[in-house]
C-alpha atoms as a PDB file:
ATOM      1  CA  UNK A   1       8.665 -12.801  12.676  1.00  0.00           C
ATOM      2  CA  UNK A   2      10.767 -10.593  10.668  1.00  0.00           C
ATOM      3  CA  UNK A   3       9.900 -12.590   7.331  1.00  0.00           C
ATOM      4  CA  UNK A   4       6.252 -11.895   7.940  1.00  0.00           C
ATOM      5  CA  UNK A   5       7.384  -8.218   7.275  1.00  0.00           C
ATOM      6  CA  UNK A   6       9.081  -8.783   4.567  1.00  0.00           C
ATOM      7  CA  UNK A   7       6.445 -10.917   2.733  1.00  0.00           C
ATOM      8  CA  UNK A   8       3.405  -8.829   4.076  1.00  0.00           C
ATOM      9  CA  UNK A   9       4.941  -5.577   2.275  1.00  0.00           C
ATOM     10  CA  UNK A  10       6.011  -7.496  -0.913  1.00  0.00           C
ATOM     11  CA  UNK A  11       2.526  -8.952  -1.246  1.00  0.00           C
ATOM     12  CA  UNK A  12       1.045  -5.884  -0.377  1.00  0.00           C
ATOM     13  CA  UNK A  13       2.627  -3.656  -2.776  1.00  0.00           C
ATOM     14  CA  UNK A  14       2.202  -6.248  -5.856  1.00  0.00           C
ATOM     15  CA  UNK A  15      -1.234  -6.790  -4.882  1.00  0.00           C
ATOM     16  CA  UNK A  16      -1.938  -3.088  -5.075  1.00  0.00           C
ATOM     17  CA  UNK A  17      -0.016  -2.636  -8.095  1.00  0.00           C
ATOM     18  CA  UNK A  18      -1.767  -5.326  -9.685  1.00  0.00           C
ATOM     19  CA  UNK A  19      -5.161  -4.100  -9.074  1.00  0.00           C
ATOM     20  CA  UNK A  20      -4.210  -0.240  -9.816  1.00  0.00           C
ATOM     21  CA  UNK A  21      -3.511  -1.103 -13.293  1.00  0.00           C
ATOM     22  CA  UNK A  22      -6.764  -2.903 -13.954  1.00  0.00           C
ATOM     23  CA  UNK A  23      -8.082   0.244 -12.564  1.00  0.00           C
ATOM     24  CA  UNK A  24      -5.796   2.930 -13.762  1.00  0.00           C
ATOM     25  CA  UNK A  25      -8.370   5.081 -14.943  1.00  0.00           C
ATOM     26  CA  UNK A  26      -9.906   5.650 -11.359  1.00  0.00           C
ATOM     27  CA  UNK A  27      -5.981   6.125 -10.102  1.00  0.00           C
ATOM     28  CA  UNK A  28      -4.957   8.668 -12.331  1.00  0.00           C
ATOM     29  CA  UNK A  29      -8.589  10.604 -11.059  1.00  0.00           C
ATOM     30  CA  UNK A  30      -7.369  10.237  -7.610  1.00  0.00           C
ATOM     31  CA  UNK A  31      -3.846  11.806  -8.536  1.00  0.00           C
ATOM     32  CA  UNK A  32      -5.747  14.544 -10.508  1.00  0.00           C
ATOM     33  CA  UNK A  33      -7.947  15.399  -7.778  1.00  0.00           C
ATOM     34  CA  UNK A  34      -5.038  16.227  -5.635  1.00  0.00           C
ATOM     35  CA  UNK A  35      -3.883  18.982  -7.684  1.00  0.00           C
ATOM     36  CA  UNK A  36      -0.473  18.318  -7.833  1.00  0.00           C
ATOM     37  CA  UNK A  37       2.528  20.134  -9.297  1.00  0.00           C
ATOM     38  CA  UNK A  38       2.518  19.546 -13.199  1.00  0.00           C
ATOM     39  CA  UNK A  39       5.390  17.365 -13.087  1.00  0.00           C
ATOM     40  CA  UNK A  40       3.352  14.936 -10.458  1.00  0.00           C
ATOM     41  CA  UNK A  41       0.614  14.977 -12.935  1.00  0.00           C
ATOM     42  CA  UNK A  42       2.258  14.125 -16.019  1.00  0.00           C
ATOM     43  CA  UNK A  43       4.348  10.927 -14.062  1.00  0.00           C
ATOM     44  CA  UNK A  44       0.751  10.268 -12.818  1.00  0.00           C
ATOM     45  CA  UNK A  45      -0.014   6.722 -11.649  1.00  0.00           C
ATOM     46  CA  UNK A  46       1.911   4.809 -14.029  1.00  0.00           C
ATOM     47  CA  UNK A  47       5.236   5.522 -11.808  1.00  0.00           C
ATOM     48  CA  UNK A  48       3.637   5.123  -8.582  1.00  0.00           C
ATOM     49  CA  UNK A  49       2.578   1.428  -9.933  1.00  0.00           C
ATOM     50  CA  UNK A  50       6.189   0.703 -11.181  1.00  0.00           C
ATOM     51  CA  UNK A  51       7.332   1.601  -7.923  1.00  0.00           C
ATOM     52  CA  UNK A  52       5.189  -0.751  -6.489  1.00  0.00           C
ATOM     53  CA  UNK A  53       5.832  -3.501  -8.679  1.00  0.00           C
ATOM     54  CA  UNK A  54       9.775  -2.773  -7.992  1.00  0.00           C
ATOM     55  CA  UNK A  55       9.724  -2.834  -4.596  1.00  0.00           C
ATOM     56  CA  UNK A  56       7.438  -5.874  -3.849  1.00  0.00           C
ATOM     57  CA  UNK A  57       9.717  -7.504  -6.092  1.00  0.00           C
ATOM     58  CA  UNK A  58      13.129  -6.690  -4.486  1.00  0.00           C
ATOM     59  CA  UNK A  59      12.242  -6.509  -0.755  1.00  0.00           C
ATOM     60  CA  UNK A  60      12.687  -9.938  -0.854  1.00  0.00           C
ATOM     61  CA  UNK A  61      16.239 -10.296  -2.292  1.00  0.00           C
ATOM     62  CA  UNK A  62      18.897  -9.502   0.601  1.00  0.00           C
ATOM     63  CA  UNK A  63      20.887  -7.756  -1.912  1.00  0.00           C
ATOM     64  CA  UNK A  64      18.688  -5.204  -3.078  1.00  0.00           C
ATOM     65  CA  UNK A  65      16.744  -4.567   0.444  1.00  0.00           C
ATOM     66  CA  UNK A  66      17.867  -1.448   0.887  1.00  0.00           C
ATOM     67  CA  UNK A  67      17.363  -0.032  -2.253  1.00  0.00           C
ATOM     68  CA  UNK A  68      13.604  -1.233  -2.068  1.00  0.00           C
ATOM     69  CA  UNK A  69      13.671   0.089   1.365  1.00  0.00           C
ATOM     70  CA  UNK A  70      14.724   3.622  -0.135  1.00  0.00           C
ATOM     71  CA  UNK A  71      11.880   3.138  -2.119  1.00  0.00           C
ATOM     72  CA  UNK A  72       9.292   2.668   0.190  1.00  0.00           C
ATOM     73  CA  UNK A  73      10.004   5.194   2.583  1.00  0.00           C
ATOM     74  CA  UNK A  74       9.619   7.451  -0.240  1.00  0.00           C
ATOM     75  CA  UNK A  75       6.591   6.099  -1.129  1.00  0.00           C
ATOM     76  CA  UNK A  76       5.133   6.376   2.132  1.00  0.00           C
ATOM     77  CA  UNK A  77       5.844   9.917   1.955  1.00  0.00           C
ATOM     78  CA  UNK A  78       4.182  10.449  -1.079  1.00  0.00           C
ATOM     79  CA  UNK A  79       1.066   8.684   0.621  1.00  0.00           C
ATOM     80  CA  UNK A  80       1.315  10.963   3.441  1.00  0.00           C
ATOM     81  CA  UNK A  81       1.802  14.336   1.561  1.00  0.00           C
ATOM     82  CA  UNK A  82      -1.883  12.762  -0.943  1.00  0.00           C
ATOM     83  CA  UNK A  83      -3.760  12.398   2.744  1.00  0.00           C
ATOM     84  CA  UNK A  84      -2.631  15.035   3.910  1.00  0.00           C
ATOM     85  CA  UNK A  85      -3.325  17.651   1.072  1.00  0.00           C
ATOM     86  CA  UNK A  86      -6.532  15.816   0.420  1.00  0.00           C
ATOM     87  CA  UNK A  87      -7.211  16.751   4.334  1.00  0.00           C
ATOM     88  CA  UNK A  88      -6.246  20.524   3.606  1.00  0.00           C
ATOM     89  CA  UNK A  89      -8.564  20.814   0.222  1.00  0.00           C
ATOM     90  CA  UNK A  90     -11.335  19.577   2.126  1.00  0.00           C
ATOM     91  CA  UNK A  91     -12.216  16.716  -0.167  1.00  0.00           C
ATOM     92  CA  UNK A  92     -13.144  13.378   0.125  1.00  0.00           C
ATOM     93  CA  UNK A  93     -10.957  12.127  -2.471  1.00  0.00           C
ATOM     94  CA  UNK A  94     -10.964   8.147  -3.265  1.00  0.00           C
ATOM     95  CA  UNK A  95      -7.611   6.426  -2.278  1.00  0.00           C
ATOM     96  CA  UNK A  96      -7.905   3.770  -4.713  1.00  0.00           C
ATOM     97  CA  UNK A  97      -5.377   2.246  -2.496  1.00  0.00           C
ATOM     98  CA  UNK A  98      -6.075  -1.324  -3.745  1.00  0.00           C
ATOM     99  CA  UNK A  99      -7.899  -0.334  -7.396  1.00  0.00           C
ATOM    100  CA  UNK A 100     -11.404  -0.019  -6.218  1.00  0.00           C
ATOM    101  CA  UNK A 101     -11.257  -3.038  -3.976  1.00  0.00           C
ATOM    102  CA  UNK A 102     -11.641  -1.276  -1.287  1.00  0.00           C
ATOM    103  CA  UNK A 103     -13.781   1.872  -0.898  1.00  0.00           C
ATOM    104  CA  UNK A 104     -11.308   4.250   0.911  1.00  0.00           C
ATOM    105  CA  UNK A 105     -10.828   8.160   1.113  1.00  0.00           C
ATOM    106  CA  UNK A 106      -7.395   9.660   1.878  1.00  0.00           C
ATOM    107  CA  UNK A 107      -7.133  11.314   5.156  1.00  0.00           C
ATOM    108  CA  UNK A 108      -6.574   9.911   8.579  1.00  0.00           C
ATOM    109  CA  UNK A 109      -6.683   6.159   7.589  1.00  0.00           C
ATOM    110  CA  UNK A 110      -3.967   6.395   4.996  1.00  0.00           C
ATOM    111  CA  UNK A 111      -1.924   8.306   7.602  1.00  0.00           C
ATOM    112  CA  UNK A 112      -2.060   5.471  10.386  1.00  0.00           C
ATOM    113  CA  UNK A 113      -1.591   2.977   7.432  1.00  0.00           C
ATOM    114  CA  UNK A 114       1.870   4.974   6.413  1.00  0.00           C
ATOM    115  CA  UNK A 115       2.964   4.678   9.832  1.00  0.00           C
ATOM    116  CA  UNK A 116       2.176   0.968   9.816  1.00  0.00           C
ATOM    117  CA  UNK A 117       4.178   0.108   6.579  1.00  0.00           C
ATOM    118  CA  UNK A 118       6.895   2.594   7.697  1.00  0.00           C
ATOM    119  CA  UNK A 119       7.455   1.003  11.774  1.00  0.00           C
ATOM    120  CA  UNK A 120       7.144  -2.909   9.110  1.00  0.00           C
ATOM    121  CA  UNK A 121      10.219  -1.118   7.120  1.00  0.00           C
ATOM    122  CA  UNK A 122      11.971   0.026  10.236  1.00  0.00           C
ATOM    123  CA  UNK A 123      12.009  -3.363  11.375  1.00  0.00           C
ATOM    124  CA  UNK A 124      13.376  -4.294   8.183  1.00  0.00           C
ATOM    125  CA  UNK A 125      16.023  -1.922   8.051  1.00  0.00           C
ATOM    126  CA  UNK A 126      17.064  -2.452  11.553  1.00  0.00           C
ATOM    127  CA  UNK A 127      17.496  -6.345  10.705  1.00  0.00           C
ATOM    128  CA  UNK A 128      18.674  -5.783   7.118  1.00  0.00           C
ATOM    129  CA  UNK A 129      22.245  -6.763   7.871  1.00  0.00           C
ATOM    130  CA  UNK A 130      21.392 -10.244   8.565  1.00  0.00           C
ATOM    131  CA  UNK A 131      17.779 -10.469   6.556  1.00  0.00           C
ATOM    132  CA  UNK A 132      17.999 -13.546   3.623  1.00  0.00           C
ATOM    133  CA  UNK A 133      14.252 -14.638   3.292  1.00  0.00           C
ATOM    134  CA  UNK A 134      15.500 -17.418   1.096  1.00  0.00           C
ATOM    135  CA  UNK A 135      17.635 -18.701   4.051  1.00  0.00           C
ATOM    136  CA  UNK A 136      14.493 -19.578   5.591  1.00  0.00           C
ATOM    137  CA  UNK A 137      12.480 -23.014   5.450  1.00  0.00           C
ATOM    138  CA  UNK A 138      10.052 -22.894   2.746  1.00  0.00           C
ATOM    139  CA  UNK A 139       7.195 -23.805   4.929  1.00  0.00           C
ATOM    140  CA  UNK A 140       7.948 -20.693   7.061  1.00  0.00           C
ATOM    141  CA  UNK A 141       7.691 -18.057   3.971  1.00  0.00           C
ATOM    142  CA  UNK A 142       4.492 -20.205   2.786  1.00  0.00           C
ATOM    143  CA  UNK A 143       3.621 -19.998   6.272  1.00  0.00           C
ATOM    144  CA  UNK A 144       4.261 -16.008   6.316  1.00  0.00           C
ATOM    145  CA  UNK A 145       2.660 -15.724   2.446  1.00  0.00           C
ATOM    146  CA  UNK A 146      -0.877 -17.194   3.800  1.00  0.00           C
ATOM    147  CA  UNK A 147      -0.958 -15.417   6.752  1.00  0.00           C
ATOM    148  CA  UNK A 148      -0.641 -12.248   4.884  1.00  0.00           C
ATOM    149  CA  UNK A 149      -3.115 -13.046   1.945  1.00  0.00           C
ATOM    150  CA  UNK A 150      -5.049 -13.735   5.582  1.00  0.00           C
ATOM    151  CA  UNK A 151      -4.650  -9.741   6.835  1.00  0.00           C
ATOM    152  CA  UNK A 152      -5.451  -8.590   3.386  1.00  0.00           C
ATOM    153  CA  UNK A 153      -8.518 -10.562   3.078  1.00  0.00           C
ATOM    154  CA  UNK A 154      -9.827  -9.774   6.597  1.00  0.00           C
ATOM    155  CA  UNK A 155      -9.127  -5.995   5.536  1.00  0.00           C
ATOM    156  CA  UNK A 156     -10.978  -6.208   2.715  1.00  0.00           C
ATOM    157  CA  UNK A 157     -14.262  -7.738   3.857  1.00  0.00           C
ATOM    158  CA  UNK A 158     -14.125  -5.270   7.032  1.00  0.00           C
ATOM    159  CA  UNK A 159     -13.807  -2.711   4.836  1.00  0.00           C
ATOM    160  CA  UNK A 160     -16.290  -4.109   2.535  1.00  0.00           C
ATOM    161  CA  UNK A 161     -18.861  -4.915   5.366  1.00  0.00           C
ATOM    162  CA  UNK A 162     -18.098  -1.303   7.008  1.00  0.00           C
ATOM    163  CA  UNK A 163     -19.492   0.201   3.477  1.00  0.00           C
ATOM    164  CA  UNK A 164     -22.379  -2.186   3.573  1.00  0.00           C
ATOM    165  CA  UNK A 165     -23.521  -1.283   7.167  1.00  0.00           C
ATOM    166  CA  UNK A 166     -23.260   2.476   5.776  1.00  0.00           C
ATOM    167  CA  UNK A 167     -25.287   1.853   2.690  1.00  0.00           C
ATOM    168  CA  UNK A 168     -28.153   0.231   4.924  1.00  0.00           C
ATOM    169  CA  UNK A 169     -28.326   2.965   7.166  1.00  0.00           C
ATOM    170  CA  UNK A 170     -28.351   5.665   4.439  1.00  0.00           C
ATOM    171  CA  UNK A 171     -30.978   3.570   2.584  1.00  0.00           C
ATOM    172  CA  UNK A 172     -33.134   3.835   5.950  1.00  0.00           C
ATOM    173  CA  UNK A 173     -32.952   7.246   6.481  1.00  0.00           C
END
């Protein structure tokens, strides 16, 4: 069970990262819309996609779980303070959580996703001490690999039926 955590988040992260920078130009809008302090602006999405990229990466390396579990926590936070001061301008600002893949605004959603990813890294960091992904039969992290290209995909097309469903009832009105 605890490899499904560790491969969900990895996958997860590099998917999003992935699909951010064939979208970076929608990304960076998001961050601008926030109105952040200057120095946010100017690290802009670039750095949150490097972080992304380095922590799906070394989450899955025993050695260097911590550090990516450092990483993510802060991460998380950073996705909590963008819903949350999207919440307090009053905006309905697009997450571009996954690049456009998903049609998403920051607020409530990306708050009970944080706390999702951060009770996954919890679990992590309470098994870290013993944690070696690689110890594991290979059919058991290609078993936890499709099951979480499974979640994401189901996501997606809820999400992407959700929107439909919208866009059929605006069209009637």
């Amino acid at each position: 069970m605890i490899i499904y955590f560790q491969v969900f988040i990895s996958l997860l992260l590099f998917v999003s990262s992935i699909t951010k920078i064939f979208n970076l130009t929608s990304f960076q809008k998001t961050i601008d819309q926030l109105e952040p302090i200057k120095m946010v602006k100017q690290l802009g999405a670039m750095t949150v996609i490097i972080i992304e990229l380095i922590i799906g990466i070394t989450i899955l390396f025993k050695e260097l779980l911590i550090f990516a579990l450092i990483l993510l926590f802060l991460l998380l936070l950073s996705f909590l303070w963008a819903a949350v001061r999207a919440m307090s301008l009053h905006r309905l600002i697009d997450c571009n959580c996954f690049g456009g893949v998903t049609n998403e605004s920051l607020g409530w959603g990306t708050i009970l996703k944080v706390v999702a990813l951060a009770l996954c890294g919890a679990v992590l960091l309470l098994s870290s001490t013993t944690l070696n992904i690689w110890n594991y039969p290979l059919k058991d992290i290609l078993g936890s690999l499709y099951f979480s290209i499974s979640i994401l995909t189901l996501y997606s097309l809820i999400n992407i039926t959700i929107k439909l469903f919208e866009s059929v009832i605006l069209y009637q009105e």
